[in-house]
C-alpha atoms as a PDB file:
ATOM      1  CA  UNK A   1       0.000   0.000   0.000  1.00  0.00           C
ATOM      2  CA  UNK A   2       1.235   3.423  -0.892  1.00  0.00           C
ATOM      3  CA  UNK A   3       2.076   6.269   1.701  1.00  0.00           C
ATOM      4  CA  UNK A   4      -0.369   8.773   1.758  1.00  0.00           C
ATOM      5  CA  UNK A   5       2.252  11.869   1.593  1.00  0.00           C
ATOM      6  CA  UNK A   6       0.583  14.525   4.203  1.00  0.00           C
ATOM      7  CA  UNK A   7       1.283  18.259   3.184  1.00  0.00           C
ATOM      8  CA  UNK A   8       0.842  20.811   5.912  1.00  0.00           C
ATOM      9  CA  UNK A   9       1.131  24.288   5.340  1.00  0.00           C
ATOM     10  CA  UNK A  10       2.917  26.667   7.618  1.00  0.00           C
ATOM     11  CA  UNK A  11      -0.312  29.489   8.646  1.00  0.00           C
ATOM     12  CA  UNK A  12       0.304  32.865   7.178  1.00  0.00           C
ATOM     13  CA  UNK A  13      -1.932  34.779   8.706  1.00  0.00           C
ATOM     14  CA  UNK A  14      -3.996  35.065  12.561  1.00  0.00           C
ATOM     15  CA  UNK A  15      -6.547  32.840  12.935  1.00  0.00           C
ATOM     16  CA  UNK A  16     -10.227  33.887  11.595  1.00  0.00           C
ATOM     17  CA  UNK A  17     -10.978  37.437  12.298  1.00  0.00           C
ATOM     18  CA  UNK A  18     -13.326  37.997  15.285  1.00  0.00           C
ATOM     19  CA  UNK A  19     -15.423  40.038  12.611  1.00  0.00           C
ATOM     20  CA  UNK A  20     -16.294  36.887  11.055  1.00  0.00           C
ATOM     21  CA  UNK A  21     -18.490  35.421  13.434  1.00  0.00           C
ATOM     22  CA  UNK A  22     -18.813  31.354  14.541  1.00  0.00           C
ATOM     23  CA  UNK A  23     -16.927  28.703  12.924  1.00  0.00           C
ATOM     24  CA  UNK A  24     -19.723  27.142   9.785  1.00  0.00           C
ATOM     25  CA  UNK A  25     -19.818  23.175   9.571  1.00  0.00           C
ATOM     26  CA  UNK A  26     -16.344  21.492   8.182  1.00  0.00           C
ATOM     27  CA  UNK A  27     -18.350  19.362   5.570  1.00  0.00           C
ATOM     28  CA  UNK A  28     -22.037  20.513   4.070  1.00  0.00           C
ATOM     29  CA  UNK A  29     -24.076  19.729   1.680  1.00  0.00           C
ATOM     30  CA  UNK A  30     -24.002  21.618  -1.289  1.00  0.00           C
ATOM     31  CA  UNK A  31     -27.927  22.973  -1.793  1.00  0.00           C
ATOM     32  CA  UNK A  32     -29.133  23.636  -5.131  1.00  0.00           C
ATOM     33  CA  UNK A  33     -25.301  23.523  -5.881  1.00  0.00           C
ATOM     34  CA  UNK A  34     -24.173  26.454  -3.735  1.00  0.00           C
ATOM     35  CA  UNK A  35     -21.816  26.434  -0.433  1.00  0.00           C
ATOM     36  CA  UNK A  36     -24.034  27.784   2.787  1.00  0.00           C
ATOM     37  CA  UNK A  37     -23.778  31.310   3.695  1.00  0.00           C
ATOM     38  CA  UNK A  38     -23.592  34.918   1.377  1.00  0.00           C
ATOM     39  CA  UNK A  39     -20.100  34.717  -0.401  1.00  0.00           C
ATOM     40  CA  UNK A  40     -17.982  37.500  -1.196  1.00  0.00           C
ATOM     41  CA  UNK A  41     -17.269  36.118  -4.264  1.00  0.00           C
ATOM     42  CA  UNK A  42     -17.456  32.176  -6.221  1.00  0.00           C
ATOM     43  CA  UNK A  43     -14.385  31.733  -8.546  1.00  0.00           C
ATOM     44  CA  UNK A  44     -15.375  28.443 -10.827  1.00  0.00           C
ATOM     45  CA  UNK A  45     -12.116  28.687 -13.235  1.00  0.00           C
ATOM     46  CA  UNK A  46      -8.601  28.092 -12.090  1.00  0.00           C
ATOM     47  CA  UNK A  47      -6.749  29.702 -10.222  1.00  0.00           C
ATOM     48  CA  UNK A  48      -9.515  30.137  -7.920  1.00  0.00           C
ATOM     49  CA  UNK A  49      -8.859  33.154  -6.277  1.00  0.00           C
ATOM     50  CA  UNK A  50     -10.241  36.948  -4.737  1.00  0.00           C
ATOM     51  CA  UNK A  51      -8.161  40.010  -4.166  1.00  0.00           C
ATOM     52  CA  UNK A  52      -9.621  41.808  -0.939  1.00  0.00           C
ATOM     53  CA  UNK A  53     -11.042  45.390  -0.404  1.00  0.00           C
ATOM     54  CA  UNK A  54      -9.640  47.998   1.686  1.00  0.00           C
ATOM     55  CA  UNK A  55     -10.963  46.870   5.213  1.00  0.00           C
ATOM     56  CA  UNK A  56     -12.227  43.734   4.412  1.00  0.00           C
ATOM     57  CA  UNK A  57     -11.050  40.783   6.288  1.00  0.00           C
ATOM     58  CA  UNK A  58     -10.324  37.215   5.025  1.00  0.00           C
ATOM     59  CA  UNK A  59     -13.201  34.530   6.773  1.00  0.00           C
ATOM     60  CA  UNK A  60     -12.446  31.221   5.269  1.00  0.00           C
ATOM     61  CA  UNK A  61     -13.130  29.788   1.940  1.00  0.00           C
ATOM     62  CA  UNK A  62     -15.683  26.618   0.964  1.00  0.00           C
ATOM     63  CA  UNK A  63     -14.711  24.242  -2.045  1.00  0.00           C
ATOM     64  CA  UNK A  64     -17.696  22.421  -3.516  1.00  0.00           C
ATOM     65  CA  UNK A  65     -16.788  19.416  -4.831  1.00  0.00           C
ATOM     66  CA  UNK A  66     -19.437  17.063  -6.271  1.00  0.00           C
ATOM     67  CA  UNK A  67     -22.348  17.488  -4.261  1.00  0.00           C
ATOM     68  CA  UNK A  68     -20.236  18.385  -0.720  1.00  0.00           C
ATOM     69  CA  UNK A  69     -18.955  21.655   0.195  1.00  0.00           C
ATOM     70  CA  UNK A  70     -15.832  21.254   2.101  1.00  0.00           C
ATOM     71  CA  UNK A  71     -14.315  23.796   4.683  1.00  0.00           C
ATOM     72  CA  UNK A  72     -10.963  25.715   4.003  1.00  0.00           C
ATOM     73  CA  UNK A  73      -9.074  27.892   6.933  1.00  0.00           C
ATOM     74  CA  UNK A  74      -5.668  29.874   7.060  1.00  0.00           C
ATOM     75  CA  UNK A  75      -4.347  26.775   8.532  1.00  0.00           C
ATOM     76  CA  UNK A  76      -3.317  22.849   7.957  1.00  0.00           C
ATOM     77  CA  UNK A  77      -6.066  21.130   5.372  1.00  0.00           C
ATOM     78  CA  UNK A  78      -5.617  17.614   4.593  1.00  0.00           C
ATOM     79  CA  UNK A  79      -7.104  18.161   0.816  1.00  0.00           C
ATOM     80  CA  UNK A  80      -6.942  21.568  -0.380  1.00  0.00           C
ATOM     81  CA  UNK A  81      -4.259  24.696   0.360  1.00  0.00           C
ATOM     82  CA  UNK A  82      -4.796  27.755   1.169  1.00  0.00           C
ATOM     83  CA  UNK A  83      -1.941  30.611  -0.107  1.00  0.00           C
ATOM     84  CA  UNK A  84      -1.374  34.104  -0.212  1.00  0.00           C
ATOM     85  CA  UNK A  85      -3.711  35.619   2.606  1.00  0.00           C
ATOM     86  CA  UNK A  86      -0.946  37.603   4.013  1.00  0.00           C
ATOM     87  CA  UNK A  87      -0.757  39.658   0.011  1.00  0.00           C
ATOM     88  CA  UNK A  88      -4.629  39.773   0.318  1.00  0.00           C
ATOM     89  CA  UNK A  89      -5.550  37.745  -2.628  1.00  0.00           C
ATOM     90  CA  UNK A  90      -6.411  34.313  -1.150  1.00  0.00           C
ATOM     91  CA  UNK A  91      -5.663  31.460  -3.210  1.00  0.00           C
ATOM     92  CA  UNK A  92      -7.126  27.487  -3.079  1.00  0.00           C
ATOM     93  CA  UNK A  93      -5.423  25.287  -4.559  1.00  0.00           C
ATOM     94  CA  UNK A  94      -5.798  21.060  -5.114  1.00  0.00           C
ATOM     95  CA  UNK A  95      -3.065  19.030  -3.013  1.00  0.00           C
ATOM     96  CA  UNK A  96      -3.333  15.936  -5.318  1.00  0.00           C
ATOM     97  CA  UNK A  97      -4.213  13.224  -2.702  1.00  0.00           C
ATOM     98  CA  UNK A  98      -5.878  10.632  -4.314  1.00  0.00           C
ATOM     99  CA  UNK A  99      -8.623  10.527  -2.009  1.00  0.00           C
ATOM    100  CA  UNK A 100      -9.578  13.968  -2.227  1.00  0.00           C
ATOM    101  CA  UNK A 101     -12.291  15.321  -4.967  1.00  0.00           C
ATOM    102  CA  UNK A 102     -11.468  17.603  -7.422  1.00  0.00           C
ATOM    103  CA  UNK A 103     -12.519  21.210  -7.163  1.00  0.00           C
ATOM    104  CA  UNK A 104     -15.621  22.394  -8.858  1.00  0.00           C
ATOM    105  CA  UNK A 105     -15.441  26.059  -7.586  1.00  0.00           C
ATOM    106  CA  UNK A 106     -14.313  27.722  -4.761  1.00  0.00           C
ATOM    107  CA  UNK A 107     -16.557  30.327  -2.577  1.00  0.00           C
ATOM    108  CA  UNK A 108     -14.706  33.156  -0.728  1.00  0.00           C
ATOM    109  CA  UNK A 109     -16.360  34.486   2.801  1.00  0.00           C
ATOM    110  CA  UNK A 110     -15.178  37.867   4.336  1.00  0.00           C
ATOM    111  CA  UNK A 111     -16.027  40.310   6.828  1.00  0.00           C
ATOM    112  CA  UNK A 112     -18.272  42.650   4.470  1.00  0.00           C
ATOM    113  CA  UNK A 113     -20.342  39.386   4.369  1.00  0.00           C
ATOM    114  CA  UNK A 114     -20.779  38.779   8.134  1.00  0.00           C
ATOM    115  CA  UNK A 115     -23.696  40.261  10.783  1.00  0.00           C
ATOM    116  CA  UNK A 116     -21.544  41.782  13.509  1.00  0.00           C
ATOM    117  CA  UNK A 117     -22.433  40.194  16.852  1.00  0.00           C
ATOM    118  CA  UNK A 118     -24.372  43.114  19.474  1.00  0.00           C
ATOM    119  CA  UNK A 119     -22.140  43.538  22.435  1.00  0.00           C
ATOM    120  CA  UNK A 120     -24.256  43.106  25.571  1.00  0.00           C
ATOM    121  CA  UNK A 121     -26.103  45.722  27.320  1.00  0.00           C
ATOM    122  CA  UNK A 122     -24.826  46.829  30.639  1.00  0.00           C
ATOM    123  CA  UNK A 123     -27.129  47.298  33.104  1.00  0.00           C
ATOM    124  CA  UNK A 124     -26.550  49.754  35.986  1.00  0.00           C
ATOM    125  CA  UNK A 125     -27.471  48.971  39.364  1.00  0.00           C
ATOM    126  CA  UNK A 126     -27.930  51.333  42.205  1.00  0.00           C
ATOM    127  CA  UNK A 127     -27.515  49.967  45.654  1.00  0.00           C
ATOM    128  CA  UNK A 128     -28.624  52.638  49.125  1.00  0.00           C
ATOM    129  CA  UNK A 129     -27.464  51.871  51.913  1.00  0.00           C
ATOM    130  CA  UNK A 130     -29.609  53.105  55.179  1.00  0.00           C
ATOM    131  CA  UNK A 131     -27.894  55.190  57.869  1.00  0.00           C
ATOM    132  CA  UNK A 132     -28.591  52.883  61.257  1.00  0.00           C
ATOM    133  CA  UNK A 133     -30.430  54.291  63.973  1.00  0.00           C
ATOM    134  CA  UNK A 134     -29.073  55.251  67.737  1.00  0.00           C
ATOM    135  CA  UNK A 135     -31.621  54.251  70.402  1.00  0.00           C
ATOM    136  CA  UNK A 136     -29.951  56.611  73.924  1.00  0.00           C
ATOM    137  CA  UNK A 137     -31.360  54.646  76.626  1.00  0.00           C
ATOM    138  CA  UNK A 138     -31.856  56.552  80.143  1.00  0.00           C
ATOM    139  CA  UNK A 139     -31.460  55.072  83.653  1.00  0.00           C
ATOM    140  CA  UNK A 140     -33.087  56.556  86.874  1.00  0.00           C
ATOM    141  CA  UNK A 141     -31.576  55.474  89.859  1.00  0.00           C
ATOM    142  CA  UNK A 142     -33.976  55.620  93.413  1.00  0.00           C
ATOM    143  CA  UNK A 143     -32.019  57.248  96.362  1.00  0.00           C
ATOM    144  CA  UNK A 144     -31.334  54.865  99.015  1.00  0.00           C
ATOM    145  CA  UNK A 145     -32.506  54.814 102.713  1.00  0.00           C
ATOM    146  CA  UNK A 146     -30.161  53.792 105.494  1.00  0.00           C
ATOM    147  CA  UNK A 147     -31.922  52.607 108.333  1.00  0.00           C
ATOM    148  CA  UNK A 148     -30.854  53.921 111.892  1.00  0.00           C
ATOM    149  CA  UNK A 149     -29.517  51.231 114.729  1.00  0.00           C
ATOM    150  CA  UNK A 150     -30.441  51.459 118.364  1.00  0.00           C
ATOM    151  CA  UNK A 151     -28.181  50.164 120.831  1.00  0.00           C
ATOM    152  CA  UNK A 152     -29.999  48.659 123.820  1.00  0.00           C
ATOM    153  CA  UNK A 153     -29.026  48.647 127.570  1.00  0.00           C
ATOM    154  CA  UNK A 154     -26.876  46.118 128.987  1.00  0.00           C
ATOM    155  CA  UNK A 155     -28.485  43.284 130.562  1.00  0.00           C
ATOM    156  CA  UNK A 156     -27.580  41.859 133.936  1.00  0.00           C
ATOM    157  CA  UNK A 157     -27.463  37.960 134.448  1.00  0.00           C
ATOM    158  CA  UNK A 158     -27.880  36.590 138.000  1.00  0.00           C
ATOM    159  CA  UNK A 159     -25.874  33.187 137.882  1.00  0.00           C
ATOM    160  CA  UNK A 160     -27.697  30.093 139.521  1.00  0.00           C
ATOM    161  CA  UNK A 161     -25.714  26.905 140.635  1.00  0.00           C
ATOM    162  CA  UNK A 162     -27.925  23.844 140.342  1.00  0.00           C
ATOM    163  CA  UNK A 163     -26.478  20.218 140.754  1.00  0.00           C
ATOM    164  CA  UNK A 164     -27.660  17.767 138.375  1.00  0.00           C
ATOM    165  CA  UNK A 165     -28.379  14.297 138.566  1.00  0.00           C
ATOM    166  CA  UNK A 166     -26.380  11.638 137.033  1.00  0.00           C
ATOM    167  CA  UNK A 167     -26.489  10.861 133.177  1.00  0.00           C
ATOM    168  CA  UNK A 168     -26.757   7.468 131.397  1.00  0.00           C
ATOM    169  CA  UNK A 169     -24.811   8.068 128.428  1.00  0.00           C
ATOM    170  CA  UNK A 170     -26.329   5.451 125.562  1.00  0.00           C
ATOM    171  CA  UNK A 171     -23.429   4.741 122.323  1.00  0.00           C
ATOM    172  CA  UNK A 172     -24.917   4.609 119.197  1.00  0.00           C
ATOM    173  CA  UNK A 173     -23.422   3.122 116.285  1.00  0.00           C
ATOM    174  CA  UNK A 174     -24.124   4.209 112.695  1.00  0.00           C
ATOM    175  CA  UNK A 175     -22.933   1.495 110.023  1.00  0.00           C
ATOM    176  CA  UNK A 176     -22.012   3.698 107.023  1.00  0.00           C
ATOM    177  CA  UNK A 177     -23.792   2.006 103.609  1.00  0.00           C
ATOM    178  CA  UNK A 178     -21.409   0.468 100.943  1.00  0.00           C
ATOM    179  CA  UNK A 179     -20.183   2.182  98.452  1.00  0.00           C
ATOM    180  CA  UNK A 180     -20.755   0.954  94.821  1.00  0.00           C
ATOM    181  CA  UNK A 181     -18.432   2.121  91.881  1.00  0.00           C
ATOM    182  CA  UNK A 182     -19.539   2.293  88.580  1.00  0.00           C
ATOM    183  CA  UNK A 183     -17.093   1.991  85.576  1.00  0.00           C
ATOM    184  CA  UNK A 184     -17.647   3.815  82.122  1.00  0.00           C
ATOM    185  CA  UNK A 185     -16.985   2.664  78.862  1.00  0.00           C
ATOM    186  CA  UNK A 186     -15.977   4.677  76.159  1.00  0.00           C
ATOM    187  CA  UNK A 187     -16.124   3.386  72.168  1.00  0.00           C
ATOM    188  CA  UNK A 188     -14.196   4.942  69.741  1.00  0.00           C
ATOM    189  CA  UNK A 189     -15.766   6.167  66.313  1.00  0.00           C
ATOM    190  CA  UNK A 190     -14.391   4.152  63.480  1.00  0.00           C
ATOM    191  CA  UNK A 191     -12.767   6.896  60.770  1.00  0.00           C
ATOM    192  CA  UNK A 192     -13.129   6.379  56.851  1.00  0.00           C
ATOM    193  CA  UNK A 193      -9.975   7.275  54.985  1.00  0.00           C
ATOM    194  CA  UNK A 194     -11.084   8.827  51.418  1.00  0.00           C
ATOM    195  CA  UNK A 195      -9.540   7.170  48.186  1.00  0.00           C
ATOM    196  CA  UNK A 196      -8.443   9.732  45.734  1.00  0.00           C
ATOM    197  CA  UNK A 197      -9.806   9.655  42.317  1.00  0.00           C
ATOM    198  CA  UNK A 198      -6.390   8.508  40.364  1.00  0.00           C
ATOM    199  CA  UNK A 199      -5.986  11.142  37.567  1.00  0.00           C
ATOM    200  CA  UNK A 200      -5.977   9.946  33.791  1.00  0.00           C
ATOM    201  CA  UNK A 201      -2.447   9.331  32.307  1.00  0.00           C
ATOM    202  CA  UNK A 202      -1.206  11.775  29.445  1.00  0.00           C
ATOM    203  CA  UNK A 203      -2.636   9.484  26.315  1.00  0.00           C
ATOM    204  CA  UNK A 204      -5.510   8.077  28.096  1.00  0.00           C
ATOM    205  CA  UNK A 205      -8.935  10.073  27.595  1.00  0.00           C
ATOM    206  CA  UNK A 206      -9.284  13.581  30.157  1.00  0.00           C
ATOM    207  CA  UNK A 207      -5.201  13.082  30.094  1.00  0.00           C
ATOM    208  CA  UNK A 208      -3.062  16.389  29.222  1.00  0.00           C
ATOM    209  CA  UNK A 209      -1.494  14.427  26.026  1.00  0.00           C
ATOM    210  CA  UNK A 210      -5.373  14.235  24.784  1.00  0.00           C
ATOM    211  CA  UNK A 211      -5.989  18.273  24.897  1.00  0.00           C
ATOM    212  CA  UNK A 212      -6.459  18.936  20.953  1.00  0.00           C
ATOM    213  CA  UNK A 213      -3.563  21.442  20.882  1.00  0.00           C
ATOM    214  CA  UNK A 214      -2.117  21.496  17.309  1.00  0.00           C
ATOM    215  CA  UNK A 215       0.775  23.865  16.024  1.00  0.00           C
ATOM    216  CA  UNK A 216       1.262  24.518  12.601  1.00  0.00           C
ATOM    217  CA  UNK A 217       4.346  22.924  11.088  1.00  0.00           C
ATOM    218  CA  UNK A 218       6.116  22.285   7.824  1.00  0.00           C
ATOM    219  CA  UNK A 219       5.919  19.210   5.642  1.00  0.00           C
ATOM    220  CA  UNK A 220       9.621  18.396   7.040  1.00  0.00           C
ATOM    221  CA  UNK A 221       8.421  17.640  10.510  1.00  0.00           C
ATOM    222  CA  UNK A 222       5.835  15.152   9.698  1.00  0.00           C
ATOM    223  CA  UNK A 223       6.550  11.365  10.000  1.00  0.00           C
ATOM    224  CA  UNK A 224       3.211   8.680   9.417  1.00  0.00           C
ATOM    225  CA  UNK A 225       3.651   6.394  11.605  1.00  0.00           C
ATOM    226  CA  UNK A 226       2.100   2.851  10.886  1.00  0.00           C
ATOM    227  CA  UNK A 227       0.427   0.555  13.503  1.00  0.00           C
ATOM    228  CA  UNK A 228      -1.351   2.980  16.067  1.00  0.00           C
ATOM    229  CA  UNK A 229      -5.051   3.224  14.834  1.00  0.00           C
ATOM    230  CA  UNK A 230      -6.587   4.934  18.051  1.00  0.00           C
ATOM    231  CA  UNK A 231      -5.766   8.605  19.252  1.00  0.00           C
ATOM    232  CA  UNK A 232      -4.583   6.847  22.351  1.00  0.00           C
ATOM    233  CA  UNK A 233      -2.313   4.770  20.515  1.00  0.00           C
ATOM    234  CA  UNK A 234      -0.983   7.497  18.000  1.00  0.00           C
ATOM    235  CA  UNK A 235      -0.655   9.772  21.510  1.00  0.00           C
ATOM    236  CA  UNK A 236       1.386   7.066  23.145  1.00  0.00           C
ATOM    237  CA  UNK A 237       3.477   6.541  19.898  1.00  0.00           C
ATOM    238  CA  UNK A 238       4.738   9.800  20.258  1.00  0.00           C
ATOM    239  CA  UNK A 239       5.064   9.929  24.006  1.00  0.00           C
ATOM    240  CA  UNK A 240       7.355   6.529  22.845  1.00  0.00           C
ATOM    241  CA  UNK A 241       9.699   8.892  20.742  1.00  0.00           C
ATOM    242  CA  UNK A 242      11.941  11.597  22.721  1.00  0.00           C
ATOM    243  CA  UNK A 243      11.865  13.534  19.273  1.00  0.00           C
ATOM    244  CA  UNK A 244       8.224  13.561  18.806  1.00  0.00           C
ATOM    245  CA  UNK A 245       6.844  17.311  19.710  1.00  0.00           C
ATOM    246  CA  UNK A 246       3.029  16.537  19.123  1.00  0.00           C
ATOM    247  CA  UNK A 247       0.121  13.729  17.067  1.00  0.00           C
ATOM    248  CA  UNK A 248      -2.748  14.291  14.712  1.00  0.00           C
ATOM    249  CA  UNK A 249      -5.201  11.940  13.932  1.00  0.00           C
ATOM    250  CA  UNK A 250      -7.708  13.566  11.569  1.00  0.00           C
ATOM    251  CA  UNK A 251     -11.446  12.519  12.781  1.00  0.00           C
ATOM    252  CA  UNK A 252     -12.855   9.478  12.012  1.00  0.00           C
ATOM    253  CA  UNK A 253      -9.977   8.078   9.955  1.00  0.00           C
ATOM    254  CA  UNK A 254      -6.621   5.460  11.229  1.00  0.00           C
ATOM    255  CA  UNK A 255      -3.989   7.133   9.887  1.00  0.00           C
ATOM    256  CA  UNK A 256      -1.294   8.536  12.732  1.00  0.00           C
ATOM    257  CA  UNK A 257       1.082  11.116  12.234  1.00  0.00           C
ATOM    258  CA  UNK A 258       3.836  12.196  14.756  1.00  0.00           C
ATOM    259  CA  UNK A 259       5.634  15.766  14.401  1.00  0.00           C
ATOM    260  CA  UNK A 260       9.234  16.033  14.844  1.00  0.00           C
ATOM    261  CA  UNK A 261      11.621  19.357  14.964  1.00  0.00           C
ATOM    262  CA  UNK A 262      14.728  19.290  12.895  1.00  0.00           C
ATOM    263  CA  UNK A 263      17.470  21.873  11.883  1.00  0.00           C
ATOM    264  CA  UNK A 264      15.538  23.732   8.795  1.00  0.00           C
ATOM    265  CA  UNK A 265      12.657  25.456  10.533  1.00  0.00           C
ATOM    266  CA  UNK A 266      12.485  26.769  14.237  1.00  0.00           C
ATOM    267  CA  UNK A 267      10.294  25.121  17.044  1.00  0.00           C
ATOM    268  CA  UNK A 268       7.118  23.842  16.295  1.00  0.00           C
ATOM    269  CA  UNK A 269       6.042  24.479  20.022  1.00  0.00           C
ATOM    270  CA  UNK A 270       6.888  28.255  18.860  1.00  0.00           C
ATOM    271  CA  UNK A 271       4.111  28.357  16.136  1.00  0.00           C
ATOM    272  CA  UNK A 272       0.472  29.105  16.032  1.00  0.00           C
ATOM    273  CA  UNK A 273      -2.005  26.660  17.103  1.00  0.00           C
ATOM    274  CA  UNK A 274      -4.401  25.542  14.604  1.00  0.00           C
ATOM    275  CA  UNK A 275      -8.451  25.765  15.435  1.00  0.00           C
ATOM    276  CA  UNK A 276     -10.080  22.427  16.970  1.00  0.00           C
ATOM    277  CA  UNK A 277     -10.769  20.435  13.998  1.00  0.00           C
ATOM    278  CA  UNK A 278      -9.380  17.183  15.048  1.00  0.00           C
ATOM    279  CA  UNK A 279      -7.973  14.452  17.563  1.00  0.00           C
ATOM    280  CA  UNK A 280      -4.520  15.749  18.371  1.00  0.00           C
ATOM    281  CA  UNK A 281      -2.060  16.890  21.051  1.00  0.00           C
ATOM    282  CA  UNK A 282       1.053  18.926  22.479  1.00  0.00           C
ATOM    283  CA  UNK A 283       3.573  15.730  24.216  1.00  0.00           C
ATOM    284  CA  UNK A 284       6.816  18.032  24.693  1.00  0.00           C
ATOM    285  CA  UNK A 285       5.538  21.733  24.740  1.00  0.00           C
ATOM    286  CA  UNK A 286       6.936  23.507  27.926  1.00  0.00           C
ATOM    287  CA  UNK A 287       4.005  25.129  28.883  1.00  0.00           C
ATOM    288  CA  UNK A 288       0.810  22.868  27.629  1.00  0.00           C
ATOM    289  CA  UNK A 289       0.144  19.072  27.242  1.00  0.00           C
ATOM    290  CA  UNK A 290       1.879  16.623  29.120  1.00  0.00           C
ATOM    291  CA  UNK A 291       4.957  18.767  29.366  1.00  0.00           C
ATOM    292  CA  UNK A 292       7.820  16.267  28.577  1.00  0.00           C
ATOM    293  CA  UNK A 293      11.786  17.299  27.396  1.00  0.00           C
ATOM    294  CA  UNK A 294      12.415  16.854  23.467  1.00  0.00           C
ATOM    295  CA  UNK A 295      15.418  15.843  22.877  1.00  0.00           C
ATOM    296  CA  UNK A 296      16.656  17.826  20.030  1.00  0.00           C
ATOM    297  CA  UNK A 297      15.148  20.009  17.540  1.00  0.00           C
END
């Protein structure tokens, strides 16, 4: 079986102007033969291309081929290419891969074509706060009466001897009660240790190797590697490879590709990041994905 030869093209402009509105559908149907949406302009003979106004901004283009309109970006595209933004005359081109249809005409989308998006209202509120109230609260205190002593007389006591008869002097005996001591038992609450939720490995699904962060890159620092048919799999291929910077997997197709620097262009970690179109992710980018040292570039 042949190698599919992948070309991906380095972006040459900023990613689609905020002017443009939300993202349309990667592949629609082509109704009544026309791509969704008001077009700026539909080129039907080669080269299929549009030369901007003065303040009009570059969207994204749509090439209708057969009866499906397929989606074109200022980024990677597996099928067609998109040139020359950054002159302001967009151009589509064919990339020759067998499995891709040929173009039928190309429709160009730009600003002057999109309904801006309102900004929200702002609504004011007005919050009054009430002063508090001081209640003074007055005591009366009654005046007290002392009450006057009187000192009485001495009394004299006339002292009488009497004898007195003999006592019987009986013994009693108390017999204390016993005493009874009673012993407390304490029982100790059982504790429940929590177990952690284990977190997901970089390549397995939720994992930081599975966060759909693609860089653009050149045709140079893309290797297809055969065997891996999963996005796991093609994720832990590259994990696998201290060169490998970042994986693709296009959505719903097999085909694994791994992205390597080398000594021709700069880092690939370094370039812009493509929009979420596929099943892909950043292995050995300092500061996203699962973080790991490349080895070289």
């Amino acid at each position: 079986m042949k190698l599919v030869i992948l070309v991906l093209l380095v972006v040459l402009a900023s990613f689609v102007n905020t002017d443009c509105g939300p993202l349309p559908p990667q592949t629609t149907p082509a109704v009544g033969g026309q791509c969704p949406g008001t077009a700026a302009f539909v080129d039907t003979l080669a080269p299929y291309e549009y030369s901007l106004s003065t303040g009009e901004e570059f969207c994204w283009a749509y090439v209708k081929t057969g009866s499906t309109c397929k989606l074109v970006l200022q980024s990677f595209q597996q099928c067609y290419q998109l040139l020359h933004v950054n002159v302001r005359k967009p151009l589509v081109t064919f990339s020759g891969s067998k499995n891709c249809g040929e173009i039928g005409k190309v429709a160009f989308y730009t600003s002057s074509t999109m309904t801006p998006t309102p900004a929200p209202s702002t609504t004011s509120i007005q919050t009054t706060t009430s002063v508090p109230t001081t209640t003074q609260e007055q005591t009366t205190t009654a005046p007290t009466t002392v009450a006057e002593t009187t000192t009485a007389a001495p009394t004299t006591t006339q002292e009488q001897t009497t004898t007195a008869a003999p006592t019987t002097t009986q013994e009693q005996t108390t017999t204390s009660a016993p005493t009874t001591t009673q012993e407390q038992t304490t029982t100790a609450i059982p504790t429940t240790t929590a177990t952690p939720t284990p977190t997901p490995s970089c390549c397995q699904p939720g994992g930081a190797g599975r966060n759909n962060v693609f860089h653009t890159a050149s045709p140079s620092n893309v290797f297809k590697i055969t065997g891996p048919t999963t996005p796991e799999a093609c994720c832990t291929a590259c994990v696998n490879d201290a060169d490998c910077v970042q994986w693709l997997m296009f959505a719903g197709e097999t085909d694994c590709f791994n992205y390597r620097n080398n000594d021709i262009v700069g880092d690939i970690c370094e370039n812009e990041r493509v929009p979420n179109l596929m099943e892909s992710g950043a292995i050995r980018c300092s500061d996203e994905g699962c973080s790991l040292t490349v080895t070289r570039k």
